[in-house]
PDB file of N, CA and C in Angstrom:
ATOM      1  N   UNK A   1      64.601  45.895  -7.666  1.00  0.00           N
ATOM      2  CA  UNK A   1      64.948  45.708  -9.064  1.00  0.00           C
ATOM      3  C   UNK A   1      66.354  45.111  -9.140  1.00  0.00           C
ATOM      4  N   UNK A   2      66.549  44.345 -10.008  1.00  0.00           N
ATOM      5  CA  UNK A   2      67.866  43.752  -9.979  1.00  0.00           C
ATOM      6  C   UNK A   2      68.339  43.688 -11.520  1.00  0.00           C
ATOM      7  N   UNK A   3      69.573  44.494 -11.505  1.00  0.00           N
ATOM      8  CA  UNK A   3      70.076  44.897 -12.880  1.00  0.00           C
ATOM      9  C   UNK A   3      70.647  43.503 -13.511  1.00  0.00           C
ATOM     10  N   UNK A   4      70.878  42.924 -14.666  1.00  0.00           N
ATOM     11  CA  UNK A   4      71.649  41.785 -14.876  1.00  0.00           C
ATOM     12  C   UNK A   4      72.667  42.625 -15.899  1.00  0.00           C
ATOM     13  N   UNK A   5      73.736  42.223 -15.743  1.00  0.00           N
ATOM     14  CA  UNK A   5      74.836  42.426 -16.206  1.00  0.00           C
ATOM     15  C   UNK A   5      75.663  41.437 -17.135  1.00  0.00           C
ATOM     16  N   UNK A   6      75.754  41.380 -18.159  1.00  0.00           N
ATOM     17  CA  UNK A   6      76.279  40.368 -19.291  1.00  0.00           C
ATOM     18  C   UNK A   6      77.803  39.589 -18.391  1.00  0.00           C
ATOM     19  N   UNK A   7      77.963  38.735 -18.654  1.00  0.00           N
ATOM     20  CA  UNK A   7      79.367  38.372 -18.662  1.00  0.00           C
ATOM     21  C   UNK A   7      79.839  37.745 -20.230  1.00  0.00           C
ATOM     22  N   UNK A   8      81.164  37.952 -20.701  1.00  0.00           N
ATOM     23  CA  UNK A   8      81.436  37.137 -21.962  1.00  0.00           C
ATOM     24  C   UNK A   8      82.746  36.523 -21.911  1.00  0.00           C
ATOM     25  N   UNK A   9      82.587  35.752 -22.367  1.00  0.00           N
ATOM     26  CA  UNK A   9      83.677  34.675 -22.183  1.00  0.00           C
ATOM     27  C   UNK A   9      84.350  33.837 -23.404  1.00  0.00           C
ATOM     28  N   UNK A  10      85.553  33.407 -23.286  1.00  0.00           N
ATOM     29  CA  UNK A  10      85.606  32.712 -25.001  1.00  0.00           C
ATOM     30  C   UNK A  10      86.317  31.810 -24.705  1.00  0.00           C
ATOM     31  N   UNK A  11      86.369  30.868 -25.580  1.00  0.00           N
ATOM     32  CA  UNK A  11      86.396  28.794 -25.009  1.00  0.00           C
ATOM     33  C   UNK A  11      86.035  28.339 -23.821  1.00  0.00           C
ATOM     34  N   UNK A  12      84.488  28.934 -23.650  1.00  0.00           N
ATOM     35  CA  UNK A  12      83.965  28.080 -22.995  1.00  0.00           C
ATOM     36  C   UNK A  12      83.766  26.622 -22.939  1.00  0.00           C
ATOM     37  N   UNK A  13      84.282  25.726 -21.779  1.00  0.00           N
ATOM     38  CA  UNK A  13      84.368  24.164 -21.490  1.00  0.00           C
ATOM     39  C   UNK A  13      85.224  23.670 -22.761  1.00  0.00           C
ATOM     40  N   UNK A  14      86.224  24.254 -23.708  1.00  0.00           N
ATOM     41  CA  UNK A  14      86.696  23.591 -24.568  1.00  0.00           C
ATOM     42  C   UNK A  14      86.699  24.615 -26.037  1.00  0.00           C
ATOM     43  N   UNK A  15      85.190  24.985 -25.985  1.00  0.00           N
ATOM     44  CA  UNK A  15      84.305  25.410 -27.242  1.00  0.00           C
ATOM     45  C   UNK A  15      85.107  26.737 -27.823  1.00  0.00           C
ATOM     46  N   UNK A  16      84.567  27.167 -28.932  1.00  0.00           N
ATOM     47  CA  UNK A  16      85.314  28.035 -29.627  1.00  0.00           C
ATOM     48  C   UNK A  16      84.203  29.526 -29.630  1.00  0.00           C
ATOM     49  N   UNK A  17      84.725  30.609 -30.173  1.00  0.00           N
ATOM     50  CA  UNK A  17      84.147  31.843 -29.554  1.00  0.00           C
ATOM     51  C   UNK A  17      83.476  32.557 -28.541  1.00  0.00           C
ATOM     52  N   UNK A  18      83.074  33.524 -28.779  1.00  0.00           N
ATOM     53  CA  UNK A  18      82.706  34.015 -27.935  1.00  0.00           C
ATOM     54  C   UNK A  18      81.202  33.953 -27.084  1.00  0.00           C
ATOM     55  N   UNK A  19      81.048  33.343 -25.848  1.00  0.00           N
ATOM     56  CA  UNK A  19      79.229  33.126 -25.618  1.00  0.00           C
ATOM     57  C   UNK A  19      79.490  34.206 -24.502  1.00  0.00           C
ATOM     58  N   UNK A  20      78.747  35.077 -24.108  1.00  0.00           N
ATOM     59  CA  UNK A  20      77.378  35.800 -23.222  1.00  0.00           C
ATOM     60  C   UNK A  20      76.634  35.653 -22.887  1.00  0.00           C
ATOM     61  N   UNK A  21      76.693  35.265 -21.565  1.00  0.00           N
ATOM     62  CA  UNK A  21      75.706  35.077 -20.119  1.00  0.00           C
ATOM     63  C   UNK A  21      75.295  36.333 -19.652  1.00  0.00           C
ATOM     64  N   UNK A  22      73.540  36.328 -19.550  1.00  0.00           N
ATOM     65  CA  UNK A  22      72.935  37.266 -18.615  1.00  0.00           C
ATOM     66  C   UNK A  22      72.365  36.241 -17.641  1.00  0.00           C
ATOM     67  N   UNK A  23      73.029  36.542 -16.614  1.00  0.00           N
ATOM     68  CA  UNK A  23      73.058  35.719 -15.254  1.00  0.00           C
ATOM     69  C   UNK A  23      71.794  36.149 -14.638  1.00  0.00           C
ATOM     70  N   UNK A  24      70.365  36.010 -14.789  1.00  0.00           N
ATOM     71  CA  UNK A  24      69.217  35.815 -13.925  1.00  0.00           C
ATOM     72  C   UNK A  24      68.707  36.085 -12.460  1.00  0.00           C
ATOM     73  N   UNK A  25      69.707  34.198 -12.061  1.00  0.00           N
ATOM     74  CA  UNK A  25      69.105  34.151 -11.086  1.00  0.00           C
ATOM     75  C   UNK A  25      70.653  32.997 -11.007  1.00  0.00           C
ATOM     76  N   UNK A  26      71.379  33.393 -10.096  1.00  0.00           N
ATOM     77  CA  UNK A  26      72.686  32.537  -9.540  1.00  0.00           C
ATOM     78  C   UNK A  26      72.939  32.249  -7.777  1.00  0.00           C
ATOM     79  N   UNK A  27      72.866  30.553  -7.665  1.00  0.00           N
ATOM     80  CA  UNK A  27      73.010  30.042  -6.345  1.00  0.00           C
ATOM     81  C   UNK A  27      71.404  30.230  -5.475  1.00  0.00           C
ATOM     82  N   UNK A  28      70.299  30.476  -5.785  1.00  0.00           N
ATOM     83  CA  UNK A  28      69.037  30.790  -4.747  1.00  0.00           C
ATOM     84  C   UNK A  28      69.514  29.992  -3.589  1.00  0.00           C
ATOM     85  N   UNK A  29      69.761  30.399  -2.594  1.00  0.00           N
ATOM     86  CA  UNK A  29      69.761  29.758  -1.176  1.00  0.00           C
ATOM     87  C   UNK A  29      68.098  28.707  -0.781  1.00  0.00           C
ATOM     88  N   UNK A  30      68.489  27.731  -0.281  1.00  0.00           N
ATOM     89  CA  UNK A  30      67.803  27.291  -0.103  1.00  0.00           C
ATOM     90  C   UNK A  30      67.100  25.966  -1.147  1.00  0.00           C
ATOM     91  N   UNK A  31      67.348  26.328  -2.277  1.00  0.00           N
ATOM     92  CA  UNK A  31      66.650  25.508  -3.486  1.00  0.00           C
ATOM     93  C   UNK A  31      67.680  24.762  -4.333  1.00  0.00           C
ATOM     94  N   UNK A  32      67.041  24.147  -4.931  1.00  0.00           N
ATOM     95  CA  UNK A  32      67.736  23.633  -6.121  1.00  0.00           C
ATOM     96  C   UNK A  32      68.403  24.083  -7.118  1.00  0.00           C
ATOM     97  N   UNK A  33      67.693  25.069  -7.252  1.00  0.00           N
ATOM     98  CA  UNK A  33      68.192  26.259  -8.678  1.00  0.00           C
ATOM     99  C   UNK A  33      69.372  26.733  -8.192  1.00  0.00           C
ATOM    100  N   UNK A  34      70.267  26.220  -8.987  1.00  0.00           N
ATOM    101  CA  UNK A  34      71.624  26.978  -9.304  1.00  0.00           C
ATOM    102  C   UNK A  34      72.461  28.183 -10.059  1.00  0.00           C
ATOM    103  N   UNK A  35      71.406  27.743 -11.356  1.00  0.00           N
ATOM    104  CA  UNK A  35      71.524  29.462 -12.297  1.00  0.00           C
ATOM    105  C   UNK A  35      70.621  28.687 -13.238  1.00  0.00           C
ATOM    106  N   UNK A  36      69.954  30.042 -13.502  1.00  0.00           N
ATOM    107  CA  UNK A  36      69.006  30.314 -14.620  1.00  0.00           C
ATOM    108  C   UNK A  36      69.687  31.507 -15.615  1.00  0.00           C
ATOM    109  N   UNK A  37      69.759  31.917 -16.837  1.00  0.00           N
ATOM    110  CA  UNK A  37      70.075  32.624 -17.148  1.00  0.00           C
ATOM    111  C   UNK A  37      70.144  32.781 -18.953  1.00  0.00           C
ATOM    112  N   UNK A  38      70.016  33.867 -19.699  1.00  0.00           N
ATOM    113  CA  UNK A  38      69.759  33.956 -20.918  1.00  0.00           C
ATOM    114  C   UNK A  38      71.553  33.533 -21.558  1.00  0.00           C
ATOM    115  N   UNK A  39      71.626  32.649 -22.553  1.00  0.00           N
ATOM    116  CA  UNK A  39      72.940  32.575 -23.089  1.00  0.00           C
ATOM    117  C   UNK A  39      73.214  32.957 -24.701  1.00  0.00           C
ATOM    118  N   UNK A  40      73.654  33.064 -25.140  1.00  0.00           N
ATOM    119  CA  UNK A  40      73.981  34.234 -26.362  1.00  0.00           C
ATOM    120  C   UNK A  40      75.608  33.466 -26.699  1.00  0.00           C
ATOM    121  N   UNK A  41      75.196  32.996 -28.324  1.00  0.00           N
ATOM    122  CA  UNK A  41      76.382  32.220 -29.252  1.00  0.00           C
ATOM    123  C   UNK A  41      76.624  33.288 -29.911  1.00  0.00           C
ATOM    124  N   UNK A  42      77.859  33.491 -30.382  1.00  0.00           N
ATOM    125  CA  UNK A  42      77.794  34.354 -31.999  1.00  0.00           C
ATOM    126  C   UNK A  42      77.910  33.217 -33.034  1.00  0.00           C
ATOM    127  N   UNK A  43      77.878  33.858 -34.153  1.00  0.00           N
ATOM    128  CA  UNK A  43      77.552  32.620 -35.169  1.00  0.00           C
ATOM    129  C   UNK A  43      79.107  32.085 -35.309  1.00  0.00           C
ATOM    130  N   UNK A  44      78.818  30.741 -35.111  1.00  0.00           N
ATOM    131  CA  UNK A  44      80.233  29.627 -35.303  1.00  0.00           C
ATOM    132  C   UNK A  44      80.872  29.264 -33.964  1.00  0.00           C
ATOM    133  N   UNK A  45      80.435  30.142 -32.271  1.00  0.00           N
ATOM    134  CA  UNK A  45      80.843  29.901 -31.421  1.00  0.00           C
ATOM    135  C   UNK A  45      79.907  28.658 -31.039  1.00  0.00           C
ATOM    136  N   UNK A  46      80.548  28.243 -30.023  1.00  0.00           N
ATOM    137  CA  UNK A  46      80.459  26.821 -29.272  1.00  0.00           C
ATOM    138  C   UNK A  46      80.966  26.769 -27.722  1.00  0.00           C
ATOM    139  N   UNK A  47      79.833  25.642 -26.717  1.00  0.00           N
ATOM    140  CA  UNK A  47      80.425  25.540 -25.909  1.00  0.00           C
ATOM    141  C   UNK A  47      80.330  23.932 -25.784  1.00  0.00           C
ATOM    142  N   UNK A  48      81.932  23.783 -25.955  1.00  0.00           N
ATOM    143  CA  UNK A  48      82.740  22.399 -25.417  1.00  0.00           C
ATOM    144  C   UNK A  48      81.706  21.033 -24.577  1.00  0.00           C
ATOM    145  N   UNK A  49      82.098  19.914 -25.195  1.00  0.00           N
ATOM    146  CA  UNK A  49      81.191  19.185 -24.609  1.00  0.00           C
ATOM    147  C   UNK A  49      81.847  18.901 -23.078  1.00  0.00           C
ATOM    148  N   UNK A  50      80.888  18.359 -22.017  1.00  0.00           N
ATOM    149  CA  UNK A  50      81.437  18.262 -20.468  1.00  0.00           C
ATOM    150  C   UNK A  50      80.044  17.816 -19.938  1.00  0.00           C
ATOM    151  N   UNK A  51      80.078  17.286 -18.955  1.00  0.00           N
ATOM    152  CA  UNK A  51      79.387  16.303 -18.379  1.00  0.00           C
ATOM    153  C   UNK A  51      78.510  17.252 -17.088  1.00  0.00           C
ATOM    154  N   UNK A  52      77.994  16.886 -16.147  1.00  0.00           N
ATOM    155  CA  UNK A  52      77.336  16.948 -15.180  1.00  0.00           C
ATOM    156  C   UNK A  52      77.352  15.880 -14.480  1.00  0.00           C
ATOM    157  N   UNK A  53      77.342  16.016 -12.464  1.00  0.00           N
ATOM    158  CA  UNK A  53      77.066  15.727 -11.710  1.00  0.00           C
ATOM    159  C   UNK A  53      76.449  15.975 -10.773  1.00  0.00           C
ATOM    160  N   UNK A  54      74.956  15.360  -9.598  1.00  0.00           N
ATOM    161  CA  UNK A  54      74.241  15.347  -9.410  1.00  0.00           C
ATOM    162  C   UNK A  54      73.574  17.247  -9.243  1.00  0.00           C
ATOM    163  N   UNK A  55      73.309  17.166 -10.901  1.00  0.00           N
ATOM    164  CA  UNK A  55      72.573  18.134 -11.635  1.00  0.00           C
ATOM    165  C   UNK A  55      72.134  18.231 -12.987  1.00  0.00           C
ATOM    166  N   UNK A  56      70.917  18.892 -13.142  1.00  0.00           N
ATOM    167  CA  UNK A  56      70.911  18.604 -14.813  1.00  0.00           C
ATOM    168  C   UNK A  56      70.266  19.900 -15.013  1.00  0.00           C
ATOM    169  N   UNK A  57      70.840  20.069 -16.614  1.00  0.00           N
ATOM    170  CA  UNK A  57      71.045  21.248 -17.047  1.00  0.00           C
ATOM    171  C   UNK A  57      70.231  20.935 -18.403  1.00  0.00           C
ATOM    172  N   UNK A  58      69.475  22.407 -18.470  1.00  0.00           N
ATOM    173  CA  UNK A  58      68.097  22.221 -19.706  1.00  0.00           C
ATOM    174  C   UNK A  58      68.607  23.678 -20.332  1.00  0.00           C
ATOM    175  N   UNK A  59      68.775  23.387 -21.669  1.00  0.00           N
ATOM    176  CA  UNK A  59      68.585  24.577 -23.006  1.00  0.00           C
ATOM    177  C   UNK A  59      67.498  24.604 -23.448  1.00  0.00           C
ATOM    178  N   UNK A  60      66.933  26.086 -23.456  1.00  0.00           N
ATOM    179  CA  UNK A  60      65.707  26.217 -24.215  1.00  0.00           C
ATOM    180  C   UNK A  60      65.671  26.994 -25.513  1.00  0.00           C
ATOM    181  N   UNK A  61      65.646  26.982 -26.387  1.00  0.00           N
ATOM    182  CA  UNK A  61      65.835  27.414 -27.703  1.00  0.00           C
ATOM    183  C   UNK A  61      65.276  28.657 -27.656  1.00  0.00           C
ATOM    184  N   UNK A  62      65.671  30.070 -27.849  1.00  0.00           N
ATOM    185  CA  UNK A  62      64.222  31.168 -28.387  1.00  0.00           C
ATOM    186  C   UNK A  62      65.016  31.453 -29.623  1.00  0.00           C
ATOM    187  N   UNK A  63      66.125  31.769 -30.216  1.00  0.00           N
ATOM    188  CA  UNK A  63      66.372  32.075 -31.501  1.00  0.00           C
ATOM    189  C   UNK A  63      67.085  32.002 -32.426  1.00  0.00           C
ATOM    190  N   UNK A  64      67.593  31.612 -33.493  1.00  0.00           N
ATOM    191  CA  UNK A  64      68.691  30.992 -34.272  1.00  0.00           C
ATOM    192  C   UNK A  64      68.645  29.526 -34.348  1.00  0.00           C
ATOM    193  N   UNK A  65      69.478  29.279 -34.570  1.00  0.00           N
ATOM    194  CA  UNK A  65      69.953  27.676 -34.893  1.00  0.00           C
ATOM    195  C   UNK A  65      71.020  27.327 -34.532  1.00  0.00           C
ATOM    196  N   UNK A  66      71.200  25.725 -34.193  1.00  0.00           N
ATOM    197  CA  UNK A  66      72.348  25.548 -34.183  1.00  0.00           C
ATOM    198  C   UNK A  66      72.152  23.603 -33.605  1.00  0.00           C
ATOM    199  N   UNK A  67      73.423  22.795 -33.155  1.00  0.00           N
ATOM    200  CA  UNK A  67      73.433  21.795 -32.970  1.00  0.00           C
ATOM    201  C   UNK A  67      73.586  21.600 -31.544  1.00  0.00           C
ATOM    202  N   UNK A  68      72.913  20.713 -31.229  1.00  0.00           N
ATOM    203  CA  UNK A  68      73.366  20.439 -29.517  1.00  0.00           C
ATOM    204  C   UNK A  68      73.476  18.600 -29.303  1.00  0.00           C
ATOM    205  N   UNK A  69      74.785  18.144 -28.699  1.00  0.00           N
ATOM    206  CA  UNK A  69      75.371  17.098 -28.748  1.00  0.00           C
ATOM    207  C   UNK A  69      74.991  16.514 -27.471  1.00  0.00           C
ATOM    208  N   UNK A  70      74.253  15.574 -27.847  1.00  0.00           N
ATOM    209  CA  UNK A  70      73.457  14.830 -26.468  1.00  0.00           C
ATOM    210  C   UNK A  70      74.138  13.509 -26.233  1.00  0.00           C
ATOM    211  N   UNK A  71      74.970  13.159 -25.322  1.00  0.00           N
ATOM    212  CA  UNK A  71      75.555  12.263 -24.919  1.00  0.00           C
ATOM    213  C   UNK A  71      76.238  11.485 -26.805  1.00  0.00           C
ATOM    214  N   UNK A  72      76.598  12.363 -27.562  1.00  0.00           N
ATOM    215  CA  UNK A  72      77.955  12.344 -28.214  1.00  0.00           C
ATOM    216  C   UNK A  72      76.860  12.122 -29.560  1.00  0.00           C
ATOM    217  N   UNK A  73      75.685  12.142 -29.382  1.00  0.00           N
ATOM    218  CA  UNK A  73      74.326  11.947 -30.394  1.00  0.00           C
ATOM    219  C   UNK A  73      74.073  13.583 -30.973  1.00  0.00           C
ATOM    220  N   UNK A  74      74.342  14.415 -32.137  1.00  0.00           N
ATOM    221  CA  UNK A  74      74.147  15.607 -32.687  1.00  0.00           C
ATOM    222  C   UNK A  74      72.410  15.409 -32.694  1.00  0.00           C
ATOM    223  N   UNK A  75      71.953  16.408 -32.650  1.00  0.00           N
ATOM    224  CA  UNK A  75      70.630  17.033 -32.748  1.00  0.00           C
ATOM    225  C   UNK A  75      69.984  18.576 -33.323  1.00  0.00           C
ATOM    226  N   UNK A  76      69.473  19.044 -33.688  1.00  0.00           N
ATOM    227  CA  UNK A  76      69.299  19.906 -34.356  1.00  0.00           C
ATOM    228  C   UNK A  76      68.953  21.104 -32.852  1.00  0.00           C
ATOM    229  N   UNK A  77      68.944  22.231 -32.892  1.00  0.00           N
ATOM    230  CA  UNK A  77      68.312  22.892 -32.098  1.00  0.00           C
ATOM    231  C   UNK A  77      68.255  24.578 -32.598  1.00  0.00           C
ATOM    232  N   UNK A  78      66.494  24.129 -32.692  1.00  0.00           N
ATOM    233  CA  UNK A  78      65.782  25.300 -32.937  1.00  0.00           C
ATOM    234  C   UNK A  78      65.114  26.365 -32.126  1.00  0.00           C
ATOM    235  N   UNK A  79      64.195  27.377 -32.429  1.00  0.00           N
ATOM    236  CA  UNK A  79      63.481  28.010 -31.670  1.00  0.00           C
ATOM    237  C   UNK A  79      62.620  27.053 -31.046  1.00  0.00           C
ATOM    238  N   UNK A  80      62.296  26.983 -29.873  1.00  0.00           N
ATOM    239  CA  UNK A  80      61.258  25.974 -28.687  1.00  0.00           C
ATOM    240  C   UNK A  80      61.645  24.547 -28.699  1.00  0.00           C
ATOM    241  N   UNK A  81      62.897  24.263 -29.129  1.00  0.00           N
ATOM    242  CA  UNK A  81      63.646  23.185 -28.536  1.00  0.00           C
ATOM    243  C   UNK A  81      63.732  23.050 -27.268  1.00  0.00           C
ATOM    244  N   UNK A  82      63.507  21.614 -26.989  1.00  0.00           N
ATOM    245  CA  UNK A  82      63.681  22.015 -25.163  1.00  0.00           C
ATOM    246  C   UNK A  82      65.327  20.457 -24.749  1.00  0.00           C
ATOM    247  N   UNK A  83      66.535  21.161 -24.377  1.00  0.00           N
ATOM    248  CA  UNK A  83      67.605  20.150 -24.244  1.00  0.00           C
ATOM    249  C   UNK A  83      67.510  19.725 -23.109  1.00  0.00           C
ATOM    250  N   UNK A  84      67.438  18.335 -22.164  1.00  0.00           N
ATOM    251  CA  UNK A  84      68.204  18.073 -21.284  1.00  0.00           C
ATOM    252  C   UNK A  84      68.971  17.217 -20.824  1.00  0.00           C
ATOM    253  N   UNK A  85      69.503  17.825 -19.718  1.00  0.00           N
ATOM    254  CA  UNK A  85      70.972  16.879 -19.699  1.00  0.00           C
ATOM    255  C   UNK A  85      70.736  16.472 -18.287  1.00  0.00           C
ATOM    256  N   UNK A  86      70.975  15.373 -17.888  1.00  0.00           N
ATOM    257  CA  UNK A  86      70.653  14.776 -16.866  1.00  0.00           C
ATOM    258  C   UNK A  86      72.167  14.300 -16.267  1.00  0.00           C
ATOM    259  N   UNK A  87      71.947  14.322 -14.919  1.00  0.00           N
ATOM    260  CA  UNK A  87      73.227  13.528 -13.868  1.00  0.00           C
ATOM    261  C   UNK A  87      74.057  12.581 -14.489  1.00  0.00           C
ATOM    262  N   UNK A  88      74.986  12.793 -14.414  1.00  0.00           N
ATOM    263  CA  UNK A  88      75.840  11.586 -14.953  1.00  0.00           C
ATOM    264  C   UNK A  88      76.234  11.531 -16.860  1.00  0.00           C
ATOM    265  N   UNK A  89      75.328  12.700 -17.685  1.00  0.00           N
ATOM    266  CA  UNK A  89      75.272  12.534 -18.971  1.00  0.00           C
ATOM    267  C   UNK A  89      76.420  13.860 -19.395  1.00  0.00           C
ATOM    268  N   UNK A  90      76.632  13.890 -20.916  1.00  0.00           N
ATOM    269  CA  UNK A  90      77.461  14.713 -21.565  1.00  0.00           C
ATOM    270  C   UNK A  90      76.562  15.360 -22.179  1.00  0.00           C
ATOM    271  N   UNK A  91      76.861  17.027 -22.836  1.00  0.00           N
ATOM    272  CA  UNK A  91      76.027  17.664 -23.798  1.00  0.00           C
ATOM    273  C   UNK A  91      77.807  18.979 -24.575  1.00  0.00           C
ATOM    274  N   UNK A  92      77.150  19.413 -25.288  1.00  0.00           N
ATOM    275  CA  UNK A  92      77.672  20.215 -25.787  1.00  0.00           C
ATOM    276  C   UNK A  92      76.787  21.441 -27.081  1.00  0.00           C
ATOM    277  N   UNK A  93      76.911  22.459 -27.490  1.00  0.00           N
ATOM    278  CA  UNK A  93      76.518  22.928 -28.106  1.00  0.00           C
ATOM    279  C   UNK A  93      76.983  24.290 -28.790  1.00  0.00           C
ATOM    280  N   UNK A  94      76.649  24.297 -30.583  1.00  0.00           N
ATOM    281  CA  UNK A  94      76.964  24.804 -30.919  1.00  0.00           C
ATOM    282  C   UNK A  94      76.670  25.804 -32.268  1.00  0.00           C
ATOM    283  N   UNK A  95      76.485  26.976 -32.613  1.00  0.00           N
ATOM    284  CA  UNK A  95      76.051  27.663 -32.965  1.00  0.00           C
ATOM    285  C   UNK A  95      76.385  27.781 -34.754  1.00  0.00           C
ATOM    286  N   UNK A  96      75.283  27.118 -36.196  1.00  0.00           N
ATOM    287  CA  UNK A  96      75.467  26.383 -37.053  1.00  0.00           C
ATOM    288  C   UNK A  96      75.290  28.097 -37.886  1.00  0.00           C
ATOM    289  N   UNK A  97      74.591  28.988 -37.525  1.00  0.00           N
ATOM    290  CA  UNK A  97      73.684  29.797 -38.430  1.00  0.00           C
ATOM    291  C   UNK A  97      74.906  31.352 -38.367  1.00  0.00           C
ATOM    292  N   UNK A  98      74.328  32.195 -39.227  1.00  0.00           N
ATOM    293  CA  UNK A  98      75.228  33.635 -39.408  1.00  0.00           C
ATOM    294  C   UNK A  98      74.386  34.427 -38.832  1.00  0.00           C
ATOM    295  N   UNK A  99      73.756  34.331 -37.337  1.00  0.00           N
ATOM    296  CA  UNK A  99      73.252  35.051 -36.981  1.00  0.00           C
ATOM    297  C   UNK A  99      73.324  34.145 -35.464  1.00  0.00           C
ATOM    298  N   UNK A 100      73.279  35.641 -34.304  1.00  0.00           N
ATOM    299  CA  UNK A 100      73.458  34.772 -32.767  1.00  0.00           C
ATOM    300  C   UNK A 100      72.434  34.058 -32.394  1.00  0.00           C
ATOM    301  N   UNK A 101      72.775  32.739 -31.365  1.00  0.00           N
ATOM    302  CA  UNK A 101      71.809  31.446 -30.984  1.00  0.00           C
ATOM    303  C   UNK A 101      71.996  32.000 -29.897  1.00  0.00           C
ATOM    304  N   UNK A 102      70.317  32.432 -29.318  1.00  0.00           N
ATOM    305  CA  UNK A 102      69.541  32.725 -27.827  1.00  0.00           C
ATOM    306  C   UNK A 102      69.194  31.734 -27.510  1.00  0.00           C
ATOM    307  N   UNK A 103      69.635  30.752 -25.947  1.00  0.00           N
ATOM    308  CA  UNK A 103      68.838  29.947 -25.355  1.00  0.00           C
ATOM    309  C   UNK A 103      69.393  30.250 -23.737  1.00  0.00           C
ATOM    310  N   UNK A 104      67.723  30.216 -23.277  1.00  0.00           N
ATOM    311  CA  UNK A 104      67.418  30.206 -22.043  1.00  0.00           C
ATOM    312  C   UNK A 104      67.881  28.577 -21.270  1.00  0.00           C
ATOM    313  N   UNK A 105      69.269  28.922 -20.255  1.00  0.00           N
ATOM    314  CA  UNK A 105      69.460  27.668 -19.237  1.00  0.00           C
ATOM    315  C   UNK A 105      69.058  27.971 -17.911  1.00  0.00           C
ATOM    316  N   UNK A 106      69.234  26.736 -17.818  1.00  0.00           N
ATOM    317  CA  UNK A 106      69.200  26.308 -16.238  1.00  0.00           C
ATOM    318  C   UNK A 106      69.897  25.151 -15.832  1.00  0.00           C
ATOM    319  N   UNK A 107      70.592  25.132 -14.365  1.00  0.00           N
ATOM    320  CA  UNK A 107      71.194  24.211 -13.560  1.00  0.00           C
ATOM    321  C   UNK A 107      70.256  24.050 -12.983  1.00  0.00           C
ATOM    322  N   UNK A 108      70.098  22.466 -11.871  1.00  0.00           N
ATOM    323  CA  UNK A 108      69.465  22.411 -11.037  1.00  0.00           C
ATOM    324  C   UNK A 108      69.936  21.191 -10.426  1.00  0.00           C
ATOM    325  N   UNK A 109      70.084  21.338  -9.009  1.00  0.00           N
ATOM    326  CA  UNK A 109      70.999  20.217  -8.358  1.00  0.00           C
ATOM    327  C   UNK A 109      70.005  19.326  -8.095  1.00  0.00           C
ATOM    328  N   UNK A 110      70.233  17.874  -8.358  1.00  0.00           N
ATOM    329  CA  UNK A 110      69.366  16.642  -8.347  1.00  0.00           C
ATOM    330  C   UNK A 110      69.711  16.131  -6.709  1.00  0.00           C
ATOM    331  N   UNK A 111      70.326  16.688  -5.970  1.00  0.00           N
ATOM    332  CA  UNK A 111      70.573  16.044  -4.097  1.00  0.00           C
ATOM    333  C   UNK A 111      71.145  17.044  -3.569  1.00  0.00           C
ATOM    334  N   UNK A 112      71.248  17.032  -2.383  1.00  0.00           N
ATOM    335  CA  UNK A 112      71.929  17.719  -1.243  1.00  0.00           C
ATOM    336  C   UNK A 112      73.024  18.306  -1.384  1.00  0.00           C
ATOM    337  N   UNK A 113      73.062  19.407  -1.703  1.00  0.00           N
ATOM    338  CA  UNK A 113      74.434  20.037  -1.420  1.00  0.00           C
ATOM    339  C   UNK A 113      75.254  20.487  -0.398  1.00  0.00           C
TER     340      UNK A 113
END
C-alpha cells in the first residue's frame, strides 16, 4: 500500500496561490513516466506559464473550472478536458471559479534520459 501525502506550494512556476500535489506515482525507473499525480487550485490560484523539454505534460480536467494557456492561446478548461503540452511548447493554468480546480497530470519524457 502506498500512502500519498499532499505537498502545497504557492507561486508555483511564477503563478499566484496556493496549488496541492498528491504525488501518485514520481520518477518509475525504467519508463517514461515521470509523475502522475492529482493537482488541486484554490479558487484564483494559478500555475505560471513555462515551457517543457523533451517531455510533455497532459491536464485532465475532473472538477471546477478554469483557463489553461496553450502556447500563449487561452482555452477554457472544464470537467473531461483533456490539455497537452508537447516538447518544445508553453502552457500555463489557472483557476477562474469560487470553488477548487481538480486535474489529474502527467509528465512523460519523449527520449532518453
Amino acid at each position: 500500500m502506498h500512502k500519498v501525502i499532499p505537498e502545497i506550494a504557492e507561486g508555483v512556476r511564477g503563478g499566484t496561490g496556493s496549488v496541492t500535489a498528491h504525488k501518485l506515482l514520481d520518477l518509475f525507473p525504467g519508463s517514461a513516466i515521470k509523475s502522475v499525480g492529482v493537482v488541486r487550485l484554490e479558487p484564483g490560484a494559478s500555475v505560471g506559464d513555462h515551457s517543457h523539454q523533451n517531455e510533455e505534460d497532459f491536464y485532465y480536467c475532473i472538477s471546477g473550472t478554469g483557463v489553461v494557456v496553450d502556447n500563449g492561446s487561452e482555452h477554457p478548461f472544464t470537467p473531461g478536458t483533456l490539455q497537452i503540452t508537447r516538447s518544445g511548447e508553453s502552457q500555463a493554468i489557472r483557476n477562474t471559479s469560487e470553488t477548487e480546480l481538480v486535474f489529474l497530470g502527467a509528465l512523460i519524457a519523449t527520449q532518453e534520459i
